[in-house]
PDB file of N, CA and C in Angstrom:
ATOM      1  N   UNK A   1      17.713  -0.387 -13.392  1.00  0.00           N
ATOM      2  CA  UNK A   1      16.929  -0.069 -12.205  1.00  0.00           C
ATOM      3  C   UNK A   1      17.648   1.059 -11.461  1.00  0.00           C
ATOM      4  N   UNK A   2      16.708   2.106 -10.721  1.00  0.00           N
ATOM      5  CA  UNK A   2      17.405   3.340 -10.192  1.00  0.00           C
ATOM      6  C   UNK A   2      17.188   2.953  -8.859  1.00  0.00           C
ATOM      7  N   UNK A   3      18.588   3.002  -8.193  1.00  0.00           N
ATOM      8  CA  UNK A   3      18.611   2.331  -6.392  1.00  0.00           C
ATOM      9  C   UNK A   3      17.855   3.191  -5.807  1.00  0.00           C
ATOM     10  N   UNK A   4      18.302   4.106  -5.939  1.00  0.00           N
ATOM     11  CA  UNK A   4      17.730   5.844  -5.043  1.00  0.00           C
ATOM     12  C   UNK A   4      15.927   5.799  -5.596  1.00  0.00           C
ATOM     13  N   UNK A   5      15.602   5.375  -6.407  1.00  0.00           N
ATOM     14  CA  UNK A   5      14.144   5.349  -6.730  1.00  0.00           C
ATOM     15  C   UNK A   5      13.558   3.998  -5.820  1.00  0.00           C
ATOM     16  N   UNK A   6      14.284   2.616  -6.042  1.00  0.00           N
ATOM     17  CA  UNK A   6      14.231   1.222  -5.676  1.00  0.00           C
ATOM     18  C   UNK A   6      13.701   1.552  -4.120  1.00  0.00           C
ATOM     19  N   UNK A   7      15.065   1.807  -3.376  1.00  0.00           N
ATOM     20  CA  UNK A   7      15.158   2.360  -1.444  1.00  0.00           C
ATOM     21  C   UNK A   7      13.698   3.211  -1.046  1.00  0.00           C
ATOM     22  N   UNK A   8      13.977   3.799  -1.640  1.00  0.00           N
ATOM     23  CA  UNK A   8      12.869   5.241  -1.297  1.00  0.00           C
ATOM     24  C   UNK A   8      11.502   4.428  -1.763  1.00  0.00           C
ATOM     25  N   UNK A   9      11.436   3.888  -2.357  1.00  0.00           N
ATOM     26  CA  UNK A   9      10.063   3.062  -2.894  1.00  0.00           C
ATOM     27  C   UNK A   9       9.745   1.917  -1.619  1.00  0.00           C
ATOM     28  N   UNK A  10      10.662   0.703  -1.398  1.00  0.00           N
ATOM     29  CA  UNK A  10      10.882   0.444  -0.748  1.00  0.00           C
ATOM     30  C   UNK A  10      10.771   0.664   0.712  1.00  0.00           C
ATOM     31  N   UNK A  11      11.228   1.596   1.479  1.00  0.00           N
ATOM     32  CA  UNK A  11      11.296   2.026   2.681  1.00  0.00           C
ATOM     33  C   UNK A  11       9.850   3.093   2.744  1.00  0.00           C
ATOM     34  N   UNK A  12       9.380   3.421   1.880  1.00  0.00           N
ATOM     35  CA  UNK A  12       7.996   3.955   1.605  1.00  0.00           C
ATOM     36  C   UNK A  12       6.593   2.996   2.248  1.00  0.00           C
ATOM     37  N   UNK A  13       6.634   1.977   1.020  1.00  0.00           N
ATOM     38  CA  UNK A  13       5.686   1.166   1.219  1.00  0.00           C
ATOM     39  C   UNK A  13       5.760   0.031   2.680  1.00  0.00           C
ATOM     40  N   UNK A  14       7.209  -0.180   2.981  1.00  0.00           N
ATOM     41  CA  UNK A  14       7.351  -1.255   4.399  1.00  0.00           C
ATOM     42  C   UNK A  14       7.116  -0.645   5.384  1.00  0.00           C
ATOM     43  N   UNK A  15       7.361   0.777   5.583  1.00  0.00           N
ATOM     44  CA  UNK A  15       6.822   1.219   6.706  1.00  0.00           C
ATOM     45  C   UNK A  15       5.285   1.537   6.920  1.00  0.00           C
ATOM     46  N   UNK A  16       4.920   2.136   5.471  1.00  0.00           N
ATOM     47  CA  UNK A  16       3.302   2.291   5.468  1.00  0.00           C
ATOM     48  C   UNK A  16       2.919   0.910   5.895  1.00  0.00           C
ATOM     49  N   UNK A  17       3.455  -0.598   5.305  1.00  0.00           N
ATOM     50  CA  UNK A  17       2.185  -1.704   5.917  1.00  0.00           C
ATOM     51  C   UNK A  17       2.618  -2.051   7.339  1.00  0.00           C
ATOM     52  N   UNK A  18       3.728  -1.815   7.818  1.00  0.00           N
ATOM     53  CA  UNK A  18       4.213  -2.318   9.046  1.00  0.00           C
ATOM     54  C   UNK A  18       2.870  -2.139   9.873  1.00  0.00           C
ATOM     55  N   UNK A  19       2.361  -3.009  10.630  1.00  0.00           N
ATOM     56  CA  UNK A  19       0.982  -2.367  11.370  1.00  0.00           C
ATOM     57  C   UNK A  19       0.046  -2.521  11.239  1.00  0.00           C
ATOM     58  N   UNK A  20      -0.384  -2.334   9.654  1.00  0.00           N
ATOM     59  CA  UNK A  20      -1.459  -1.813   8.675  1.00  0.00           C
ATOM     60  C   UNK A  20      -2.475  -3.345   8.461  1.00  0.00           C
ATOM     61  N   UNK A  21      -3.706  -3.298   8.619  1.00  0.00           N
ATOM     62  CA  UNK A  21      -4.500  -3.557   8.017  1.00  0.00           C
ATOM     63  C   UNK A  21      -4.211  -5.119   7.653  1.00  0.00           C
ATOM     64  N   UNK A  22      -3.508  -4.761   6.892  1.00  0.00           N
ATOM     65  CA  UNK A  22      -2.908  -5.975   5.916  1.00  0.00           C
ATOM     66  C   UNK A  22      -2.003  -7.098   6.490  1.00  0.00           C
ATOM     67  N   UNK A  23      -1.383  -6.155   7.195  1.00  0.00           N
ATOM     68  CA  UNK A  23      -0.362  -7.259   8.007  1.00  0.00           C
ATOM     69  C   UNK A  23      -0.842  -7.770   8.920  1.00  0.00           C
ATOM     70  N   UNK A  24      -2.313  -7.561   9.739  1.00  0.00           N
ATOM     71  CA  UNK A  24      -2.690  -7.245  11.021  1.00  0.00           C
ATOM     72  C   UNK A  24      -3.428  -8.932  10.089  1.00  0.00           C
ATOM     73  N   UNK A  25      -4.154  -8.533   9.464  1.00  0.00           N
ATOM     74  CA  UNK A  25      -4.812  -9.489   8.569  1.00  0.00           C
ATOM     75  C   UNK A  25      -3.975 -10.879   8.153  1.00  0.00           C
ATOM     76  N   UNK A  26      -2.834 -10.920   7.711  1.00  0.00           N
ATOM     77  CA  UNK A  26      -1.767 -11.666   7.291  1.00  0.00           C
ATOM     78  C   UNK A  26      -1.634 -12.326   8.922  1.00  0.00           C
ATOM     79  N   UNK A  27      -1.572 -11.719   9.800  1.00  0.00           N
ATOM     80  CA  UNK A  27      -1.190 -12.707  11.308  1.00  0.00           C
ATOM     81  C   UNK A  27      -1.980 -13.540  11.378  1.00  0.00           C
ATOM     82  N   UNK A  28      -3.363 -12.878  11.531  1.00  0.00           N
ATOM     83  CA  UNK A  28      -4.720 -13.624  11.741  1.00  0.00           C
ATOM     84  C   UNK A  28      -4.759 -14.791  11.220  1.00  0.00           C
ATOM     85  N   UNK A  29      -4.364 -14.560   9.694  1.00  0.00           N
ATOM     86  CA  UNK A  29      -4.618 -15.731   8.857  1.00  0.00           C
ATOM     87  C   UNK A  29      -3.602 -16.808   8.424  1.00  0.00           C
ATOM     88  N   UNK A  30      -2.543 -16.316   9.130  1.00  0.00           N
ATOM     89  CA  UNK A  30      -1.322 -17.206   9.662  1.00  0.00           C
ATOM     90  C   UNK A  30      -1.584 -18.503  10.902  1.00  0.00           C
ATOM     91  N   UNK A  31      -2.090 -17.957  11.819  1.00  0.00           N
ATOM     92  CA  UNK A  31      -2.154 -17.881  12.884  1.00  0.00           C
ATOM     93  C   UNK A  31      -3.191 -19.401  12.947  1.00  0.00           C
ATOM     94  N   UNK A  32      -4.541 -19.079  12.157  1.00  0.00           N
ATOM     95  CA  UNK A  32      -5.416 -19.759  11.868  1.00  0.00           C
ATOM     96  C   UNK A  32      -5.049 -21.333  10.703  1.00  0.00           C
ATOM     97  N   UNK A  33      -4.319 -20.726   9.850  1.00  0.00           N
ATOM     98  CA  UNK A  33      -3.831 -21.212   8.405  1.00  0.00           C
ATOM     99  C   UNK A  33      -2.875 -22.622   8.770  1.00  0.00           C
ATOM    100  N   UNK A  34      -2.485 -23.988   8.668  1.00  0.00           N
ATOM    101  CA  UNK A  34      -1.495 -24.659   8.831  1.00  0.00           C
ATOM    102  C   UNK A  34      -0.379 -24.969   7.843  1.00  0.00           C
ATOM    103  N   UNK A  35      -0.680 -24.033   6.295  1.00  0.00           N
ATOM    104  CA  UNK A  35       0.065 -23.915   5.872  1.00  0.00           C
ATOM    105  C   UNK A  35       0.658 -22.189   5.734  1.00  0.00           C
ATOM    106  N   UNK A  36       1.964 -22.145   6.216  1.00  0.00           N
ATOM    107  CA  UNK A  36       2.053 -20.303   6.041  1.00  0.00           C
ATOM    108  C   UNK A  36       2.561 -20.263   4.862  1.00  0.00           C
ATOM    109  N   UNK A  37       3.198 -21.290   4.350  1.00  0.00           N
ATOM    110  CA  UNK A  37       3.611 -20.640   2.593  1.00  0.00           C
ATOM    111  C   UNK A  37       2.476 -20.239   1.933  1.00  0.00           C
ATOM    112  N   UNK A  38       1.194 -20.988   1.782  1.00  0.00           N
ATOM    113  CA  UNK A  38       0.334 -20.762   0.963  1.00  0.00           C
ATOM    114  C   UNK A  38      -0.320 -19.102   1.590  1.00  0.00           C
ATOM    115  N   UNK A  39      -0.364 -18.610   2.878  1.00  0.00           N
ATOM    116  CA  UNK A  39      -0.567 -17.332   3.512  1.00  0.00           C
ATOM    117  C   UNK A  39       0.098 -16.538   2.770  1.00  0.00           C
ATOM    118  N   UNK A  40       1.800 -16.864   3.061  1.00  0.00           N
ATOM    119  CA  UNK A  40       2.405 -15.958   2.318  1.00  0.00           C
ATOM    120  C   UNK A  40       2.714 -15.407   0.794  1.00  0.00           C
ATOM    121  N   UNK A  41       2.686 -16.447  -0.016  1.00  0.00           N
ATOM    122  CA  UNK A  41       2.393 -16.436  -0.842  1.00  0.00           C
ATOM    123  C   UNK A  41       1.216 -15.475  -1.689  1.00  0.00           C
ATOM    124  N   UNK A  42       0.172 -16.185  -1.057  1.00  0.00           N
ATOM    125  CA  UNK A  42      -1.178 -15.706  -1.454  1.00  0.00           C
ATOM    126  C   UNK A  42      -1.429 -14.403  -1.532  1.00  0.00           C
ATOM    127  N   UNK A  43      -1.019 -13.623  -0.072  1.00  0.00           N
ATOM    128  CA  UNK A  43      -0.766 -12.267   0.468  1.00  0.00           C
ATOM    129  C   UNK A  43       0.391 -11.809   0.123  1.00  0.00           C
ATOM    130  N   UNK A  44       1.454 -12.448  -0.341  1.00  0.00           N
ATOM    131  CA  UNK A  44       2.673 -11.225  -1.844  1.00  0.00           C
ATOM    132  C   UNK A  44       1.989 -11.510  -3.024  1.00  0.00           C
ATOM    133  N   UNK A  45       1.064 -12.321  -3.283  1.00  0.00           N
ATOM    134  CA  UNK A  45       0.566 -11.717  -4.911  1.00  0.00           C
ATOM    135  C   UNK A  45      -0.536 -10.610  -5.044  1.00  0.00           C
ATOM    136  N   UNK A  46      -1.356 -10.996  -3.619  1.00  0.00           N
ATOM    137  CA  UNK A  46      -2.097  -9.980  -3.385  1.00  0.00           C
ATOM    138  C   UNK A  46      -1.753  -8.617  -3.735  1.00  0.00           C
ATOM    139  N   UNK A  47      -0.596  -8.465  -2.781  1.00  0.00           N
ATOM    140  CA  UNK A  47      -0.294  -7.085  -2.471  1.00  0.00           C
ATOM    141  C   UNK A  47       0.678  -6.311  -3.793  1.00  0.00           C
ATOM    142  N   UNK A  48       1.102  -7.338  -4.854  1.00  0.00           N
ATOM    143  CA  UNK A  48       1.646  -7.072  -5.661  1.00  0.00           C
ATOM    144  C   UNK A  48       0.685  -6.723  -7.172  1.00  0.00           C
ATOM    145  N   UNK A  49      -0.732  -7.143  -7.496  1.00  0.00           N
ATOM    146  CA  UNK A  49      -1.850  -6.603  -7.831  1.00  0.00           C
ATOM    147  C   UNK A  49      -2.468  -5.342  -7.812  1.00  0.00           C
ATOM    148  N   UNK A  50      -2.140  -5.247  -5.511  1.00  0.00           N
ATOM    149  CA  UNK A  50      -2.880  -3.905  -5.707  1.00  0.00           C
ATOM    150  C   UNK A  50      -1.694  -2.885  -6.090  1.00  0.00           C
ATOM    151  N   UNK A  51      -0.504  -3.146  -5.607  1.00  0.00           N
ATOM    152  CA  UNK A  51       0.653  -2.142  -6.283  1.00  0.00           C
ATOM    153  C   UNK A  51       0.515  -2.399  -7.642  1.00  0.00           C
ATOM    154  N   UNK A  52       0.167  -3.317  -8.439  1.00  0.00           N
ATOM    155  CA  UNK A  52       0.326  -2.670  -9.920  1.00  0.00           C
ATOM    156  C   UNK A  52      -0.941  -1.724 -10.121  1.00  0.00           C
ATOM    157  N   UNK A  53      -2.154  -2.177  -9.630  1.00  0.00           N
ATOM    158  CA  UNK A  53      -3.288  -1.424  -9.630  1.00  0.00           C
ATOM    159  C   UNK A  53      -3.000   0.068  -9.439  1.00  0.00           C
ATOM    160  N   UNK A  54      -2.108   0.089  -8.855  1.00  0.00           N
ATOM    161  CA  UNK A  54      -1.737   1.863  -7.694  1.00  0.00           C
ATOM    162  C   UNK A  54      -0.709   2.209  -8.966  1.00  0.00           C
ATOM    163  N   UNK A  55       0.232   1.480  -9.320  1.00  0.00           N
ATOM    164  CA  UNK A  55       1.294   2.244 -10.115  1.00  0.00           C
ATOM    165  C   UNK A  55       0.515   2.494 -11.699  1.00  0.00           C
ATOM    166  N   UNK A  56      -0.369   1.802 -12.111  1.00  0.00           N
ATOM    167  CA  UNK A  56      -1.224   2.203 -13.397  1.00  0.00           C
ATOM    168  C   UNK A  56      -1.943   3.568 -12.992  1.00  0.00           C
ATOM    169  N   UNK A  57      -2.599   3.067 -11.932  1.00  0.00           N
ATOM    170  CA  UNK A  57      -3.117   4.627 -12.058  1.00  0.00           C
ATOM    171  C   UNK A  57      -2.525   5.942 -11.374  1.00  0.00           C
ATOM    172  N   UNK A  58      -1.523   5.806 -10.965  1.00  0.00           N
ATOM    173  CA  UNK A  58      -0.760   6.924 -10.359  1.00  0.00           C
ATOM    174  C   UNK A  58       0.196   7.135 -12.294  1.00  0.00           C
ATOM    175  N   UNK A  59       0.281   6.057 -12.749  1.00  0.00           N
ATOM    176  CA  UNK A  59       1.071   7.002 -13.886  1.00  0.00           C
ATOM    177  C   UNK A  59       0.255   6.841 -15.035  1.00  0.00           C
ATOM    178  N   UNK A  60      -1.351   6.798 -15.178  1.00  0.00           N
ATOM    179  CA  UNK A  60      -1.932   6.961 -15.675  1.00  0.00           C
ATOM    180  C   UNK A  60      -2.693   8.599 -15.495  1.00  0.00           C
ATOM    181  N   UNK A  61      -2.655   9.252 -13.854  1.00  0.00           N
ATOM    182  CA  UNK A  61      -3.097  10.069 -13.226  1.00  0.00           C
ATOM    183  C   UNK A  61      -1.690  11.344 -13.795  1.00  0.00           C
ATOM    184  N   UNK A  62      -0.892  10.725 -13.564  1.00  0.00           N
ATOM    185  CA  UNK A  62       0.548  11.503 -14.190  1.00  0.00           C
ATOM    186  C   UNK A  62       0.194  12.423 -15.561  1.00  0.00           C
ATOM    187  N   UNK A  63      -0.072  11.351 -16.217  1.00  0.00           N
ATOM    188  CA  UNK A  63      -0.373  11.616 -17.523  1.00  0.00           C
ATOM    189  C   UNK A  63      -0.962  13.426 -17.891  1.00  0.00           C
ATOM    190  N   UNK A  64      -2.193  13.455 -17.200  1.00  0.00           N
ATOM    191  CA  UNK A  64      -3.113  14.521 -17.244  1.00  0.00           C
ATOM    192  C   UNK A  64      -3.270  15.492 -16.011  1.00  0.00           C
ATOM    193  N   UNK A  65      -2.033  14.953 -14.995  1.00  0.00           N
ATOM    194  CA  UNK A  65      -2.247  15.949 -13.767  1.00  0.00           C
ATOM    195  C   UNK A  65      -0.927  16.122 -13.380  1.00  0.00           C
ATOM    196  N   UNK A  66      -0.679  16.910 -12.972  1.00  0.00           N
ATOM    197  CA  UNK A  66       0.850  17.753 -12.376  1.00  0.00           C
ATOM    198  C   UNK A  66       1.226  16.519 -11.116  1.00  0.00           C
ATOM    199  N   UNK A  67       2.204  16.087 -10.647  1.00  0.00           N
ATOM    200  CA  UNK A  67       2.501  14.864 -10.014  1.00  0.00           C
ATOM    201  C   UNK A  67       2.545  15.524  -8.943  1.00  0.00           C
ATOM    202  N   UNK A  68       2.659  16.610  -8.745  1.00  0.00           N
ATOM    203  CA  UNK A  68       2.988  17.843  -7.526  1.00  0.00           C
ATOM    204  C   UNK A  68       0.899  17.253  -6.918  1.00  0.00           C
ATOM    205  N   UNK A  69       0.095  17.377  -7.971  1.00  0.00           N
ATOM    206  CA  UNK A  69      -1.351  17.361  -7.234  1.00  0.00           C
ATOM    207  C   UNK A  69      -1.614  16.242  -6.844  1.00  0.00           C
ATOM    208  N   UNK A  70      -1.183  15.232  -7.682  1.00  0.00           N
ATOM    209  CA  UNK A  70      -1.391  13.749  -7.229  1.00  0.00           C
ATOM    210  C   UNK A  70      -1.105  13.857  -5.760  1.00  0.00           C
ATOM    211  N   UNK A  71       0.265  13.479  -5.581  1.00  0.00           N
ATOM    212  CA  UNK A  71       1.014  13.899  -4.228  1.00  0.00           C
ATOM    213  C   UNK A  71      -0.264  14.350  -3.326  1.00  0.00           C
ATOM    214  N   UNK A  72      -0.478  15.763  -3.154  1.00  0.00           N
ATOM    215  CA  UNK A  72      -0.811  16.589  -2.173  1.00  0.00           C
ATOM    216  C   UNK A  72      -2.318  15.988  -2.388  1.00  0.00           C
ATOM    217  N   UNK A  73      -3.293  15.663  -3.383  1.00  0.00           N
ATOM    218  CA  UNK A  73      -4.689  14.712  -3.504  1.00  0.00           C
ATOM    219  C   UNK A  73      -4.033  13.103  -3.063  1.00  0.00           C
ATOM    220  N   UNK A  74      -2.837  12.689  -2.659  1.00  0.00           N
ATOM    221  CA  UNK A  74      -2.984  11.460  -2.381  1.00  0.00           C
ATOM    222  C   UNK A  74      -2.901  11.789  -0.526  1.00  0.00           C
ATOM    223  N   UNK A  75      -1.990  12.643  -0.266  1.00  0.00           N
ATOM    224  CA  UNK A  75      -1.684  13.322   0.738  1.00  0.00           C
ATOM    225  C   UNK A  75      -2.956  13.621   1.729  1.00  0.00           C
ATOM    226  N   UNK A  76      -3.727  14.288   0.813  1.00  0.00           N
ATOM    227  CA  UNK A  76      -5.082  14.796   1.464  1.00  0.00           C
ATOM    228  C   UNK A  76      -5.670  13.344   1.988  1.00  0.00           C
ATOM    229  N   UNK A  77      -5.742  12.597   0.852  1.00  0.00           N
ATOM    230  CA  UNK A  77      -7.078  11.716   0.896  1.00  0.00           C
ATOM    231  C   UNK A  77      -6.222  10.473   2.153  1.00  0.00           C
ATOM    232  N   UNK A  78      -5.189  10.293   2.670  1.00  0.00           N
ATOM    233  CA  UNK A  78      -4.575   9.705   3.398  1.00  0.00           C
ATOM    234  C   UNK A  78      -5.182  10.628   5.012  1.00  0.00           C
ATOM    235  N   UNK A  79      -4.824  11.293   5.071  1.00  0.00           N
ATOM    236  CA  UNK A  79      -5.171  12.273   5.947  1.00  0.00           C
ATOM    237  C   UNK A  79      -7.161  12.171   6.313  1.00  0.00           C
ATOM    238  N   UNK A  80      -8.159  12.396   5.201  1.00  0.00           N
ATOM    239  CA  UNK A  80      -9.252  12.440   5.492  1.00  0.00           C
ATOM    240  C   UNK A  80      -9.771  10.918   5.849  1.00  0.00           C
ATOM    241  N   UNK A  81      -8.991  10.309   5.616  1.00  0.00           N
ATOM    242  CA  UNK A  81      -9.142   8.798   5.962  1.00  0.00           C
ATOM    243  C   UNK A  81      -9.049   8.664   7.191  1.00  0.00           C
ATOM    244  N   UNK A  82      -7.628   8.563   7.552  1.00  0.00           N
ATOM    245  CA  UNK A  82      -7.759   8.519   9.287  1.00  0.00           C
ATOM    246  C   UNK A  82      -8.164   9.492  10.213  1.00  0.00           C
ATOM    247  N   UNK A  83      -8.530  10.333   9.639  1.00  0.00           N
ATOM    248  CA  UNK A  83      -9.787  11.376  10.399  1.00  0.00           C
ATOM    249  C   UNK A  83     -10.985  10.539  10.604  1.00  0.00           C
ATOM    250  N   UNK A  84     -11.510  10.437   9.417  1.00  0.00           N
ATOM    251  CA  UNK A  84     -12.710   9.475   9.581  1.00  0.00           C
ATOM    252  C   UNK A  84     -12.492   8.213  10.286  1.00  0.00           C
ATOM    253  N   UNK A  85     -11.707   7.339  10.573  1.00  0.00           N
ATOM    254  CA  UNK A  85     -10.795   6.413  10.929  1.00  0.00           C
ATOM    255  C   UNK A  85     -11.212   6.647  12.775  1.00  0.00           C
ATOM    256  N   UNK A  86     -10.585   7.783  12.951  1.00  0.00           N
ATOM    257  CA  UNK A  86     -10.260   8.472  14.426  1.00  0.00           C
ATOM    258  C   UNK A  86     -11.680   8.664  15.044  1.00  0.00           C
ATOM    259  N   UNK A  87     -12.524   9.606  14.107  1.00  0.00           N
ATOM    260  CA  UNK A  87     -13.672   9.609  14.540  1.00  0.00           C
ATOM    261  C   UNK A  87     -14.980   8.693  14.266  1.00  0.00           C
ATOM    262  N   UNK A  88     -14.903   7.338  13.667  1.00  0.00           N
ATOM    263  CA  UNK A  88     -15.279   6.343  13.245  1.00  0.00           C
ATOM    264  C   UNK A  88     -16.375   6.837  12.406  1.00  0.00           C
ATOM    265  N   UNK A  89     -16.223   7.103  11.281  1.00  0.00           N
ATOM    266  CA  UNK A  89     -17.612   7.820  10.825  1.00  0.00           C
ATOM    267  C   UNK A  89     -17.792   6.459   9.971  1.00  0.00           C
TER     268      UNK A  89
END
């Protein structure tokens, strides 16, 4: 395992959910839920699905596209999101 890949992966994705959607979701259903293992649980396999989902096709996308475009098309499409997001379209 590469640490410097591990960290950076890591400190990537915890700050993106800090906040997010997901976690906001995870309280709710904590909150509501009287068991939180089965919450937590439920919501790390979840989220470990859609990361394999994301890492197949980001190195499936690899494959046939310069990782430089991925990037700057994942970049973009992050960006046109919370535009739309901002202006509630």
């Amino acid at each position: 395992m590469e640490i410097a890949v591990f960290l950076k992966t890591f400190i990537a994705v915890f700050l993106a959910e800090m906040g997010d959607k997901t976690q906001l979701a995870v309280v709710g259903l904590a909150s509501e839920e009287t068991s939180k293992w089965t919450v937590f649980i439920a919501s790390s396999l979840a989220l470990i699905a859609v990361t394999g989902i994301g890492v197949l096709a980001g190195g499936l996308a690899a494959k046939y596209i310069n990782p430089v475009y991925v990037k700057y098309g994942a970049g973009t499409l992050f960006i046109v999101i919370g535009l739309l997001i901002i202006f509630k379209k």
